[in-house]
Protein backbone atom coordinates (compact mmCIF):
# COMPACT_ATOMS: atom_id res chain seq x y z
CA UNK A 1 0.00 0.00 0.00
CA UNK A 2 1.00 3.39 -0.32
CA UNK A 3 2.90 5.90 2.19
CA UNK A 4 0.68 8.28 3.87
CA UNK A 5 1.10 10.84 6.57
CA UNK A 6 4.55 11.30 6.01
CA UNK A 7 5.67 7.96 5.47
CA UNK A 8 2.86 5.68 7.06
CA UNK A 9 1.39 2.98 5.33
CA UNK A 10 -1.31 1.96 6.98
CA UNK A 11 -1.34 -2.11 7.27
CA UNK A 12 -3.70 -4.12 4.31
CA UNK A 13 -3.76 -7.32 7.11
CA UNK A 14 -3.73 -7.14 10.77
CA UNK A 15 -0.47 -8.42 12.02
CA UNK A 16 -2.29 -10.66 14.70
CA UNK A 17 -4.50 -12.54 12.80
CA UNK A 18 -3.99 -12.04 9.42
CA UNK A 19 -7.69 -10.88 8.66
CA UNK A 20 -7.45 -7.93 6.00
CA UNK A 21 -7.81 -4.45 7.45
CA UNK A 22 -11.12 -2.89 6.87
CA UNK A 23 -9.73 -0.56 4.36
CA UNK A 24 -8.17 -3.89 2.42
CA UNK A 25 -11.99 -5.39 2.05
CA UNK A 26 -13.51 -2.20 0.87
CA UNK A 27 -11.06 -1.49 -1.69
CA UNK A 28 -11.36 -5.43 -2.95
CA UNK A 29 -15.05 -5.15 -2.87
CA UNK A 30 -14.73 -2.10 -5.29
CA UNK A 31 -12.18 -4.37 -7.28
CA UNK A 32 -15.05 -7.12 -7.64
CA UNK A 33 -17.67 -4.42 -8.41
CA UNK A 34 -15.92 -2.74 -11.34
CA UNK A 35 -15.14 -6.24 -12.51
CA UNK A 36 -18.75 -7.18 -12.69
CA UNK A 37 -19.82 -3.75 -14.57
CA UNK A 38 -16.59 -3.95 -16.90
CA UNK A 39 -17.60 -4.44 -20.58
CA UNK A 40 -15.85 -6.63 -22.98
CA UNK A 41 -14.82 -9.56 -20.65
CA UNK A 42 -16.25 -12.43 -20.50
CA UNK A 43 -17.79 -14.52 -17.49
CA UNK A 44 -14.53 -16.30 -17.88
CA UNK A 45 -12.45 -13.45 -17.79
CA UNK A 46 -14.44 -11.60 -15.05
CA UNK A 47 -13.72 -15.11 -12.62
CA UNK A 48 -10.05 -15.08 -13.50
CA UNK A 49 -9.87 -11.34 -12.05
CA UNK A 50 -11.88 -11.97 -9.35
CA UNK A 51 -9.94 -14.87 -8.13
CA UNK A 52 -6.67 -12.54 -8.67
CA UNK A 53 -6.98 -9.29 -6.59
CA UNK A 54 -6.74 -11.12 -3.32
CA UNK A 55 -3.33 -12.53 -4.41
CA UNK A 56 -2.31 -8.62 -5.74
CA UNK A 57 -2.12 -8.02 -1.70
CA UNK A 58 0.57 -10.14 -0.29
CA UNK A 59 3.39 -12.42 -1.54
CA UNK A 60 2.55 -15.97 -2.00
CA UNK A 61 3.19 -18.39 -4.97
CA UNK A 62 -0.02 -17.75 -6.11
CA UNK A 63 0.85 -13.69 -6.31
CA UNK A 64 3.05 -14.44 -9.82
CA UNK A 65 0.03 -16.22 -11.16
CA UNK A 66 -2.18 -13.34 -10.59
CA UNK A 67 0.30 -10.84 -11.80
CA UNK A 68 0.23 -12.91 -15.15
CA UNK A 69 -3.77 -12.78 -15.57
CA UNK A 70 -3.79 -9.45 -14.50
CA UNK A 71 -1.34 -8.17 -16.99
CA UNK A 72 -2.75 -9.99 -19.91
CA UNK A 73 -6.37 -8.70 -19.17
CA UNK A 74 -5.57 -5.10 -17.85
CA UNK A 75 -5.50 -3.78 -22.00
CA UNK A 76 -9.23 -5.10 -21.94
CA UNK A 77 -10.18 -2.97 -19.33
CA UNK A 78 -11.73 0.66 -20.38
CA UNK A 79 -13.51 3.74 -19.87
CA UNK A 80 -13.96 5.41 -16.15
CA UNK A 81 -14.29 1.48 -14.08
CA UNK A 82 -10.76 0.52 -15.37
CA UNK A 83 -9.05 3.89 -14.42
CA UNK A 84 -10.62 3.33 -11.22
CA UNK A 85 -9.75 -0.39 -11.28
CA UNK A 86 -6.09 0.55 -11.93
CA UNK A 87 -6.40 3.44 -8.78
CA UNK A 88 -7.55 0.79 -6.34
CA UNK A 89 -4.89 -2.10 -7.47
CA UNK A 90 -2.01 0.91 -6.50
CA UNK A 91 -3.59 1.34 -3.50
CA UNK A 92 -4.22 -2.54 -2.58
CA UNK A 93 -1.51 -4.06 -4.35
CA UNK A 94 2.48 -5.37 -3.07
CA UNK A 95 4.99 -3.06 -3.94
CA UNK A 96 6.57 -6.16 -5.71
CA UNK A 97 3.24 -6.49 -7.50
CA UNK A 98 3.10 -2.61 -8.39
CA UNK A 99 6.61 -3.05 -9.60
CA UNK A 100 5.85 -6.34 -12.03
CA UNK A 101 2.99 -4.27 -13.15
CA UNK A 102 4.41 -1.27 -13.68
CA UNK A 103 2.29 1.02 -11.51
């Protein structure tokens, strides 16, 4: 996640018990959301997305896999719900992940 407040990054999961942060679930709900509105994927492509943006948020062996499926559909993505789409992953997303993605 990004730096606020002069260098604080507010946490995506709690350090105890690994539940995402409040602020994590919103933003992935909004992720799921524009998926479903998104023209030009298919119900297909819409699961494949879904299933990704949870993996966008920490580093696991599933994260590369993600990074793959979201690369390869982000140039279907358009109009207003895929700049937003592209806003939230920045905000959600690994700096690793940001980095592979270049965001």
């Amino acid at each position: 996640m990004r730096s606020f407040f002069g260098g604080y990054a507010p946490p995506v999961y709690c350090r105890y018990c690994a539940a995402p942060m409040p602020w994590t679930t919103a933003r992935l709900d909004a992720l799921r959301d524009l998926t479903a509105i998104q023209e030009g994927l298919s119900d297909d492509e819409r699961a494949t997305l879904n299933r990704s943006w949870d993996e966008l948020t920490r580093d696991t062996a599933r994260t590369q896999v993600a990074v793959v499926q979201v690369k390869r559909l982000l140039p279907k993505l358009v109009g207003a719900s895929a700049d937003a789409m592209r806003k939230i992953i920045t905000e959600v997303a690994t700096a690793e992940v940001r980095r592979q993605m270049g965001l």
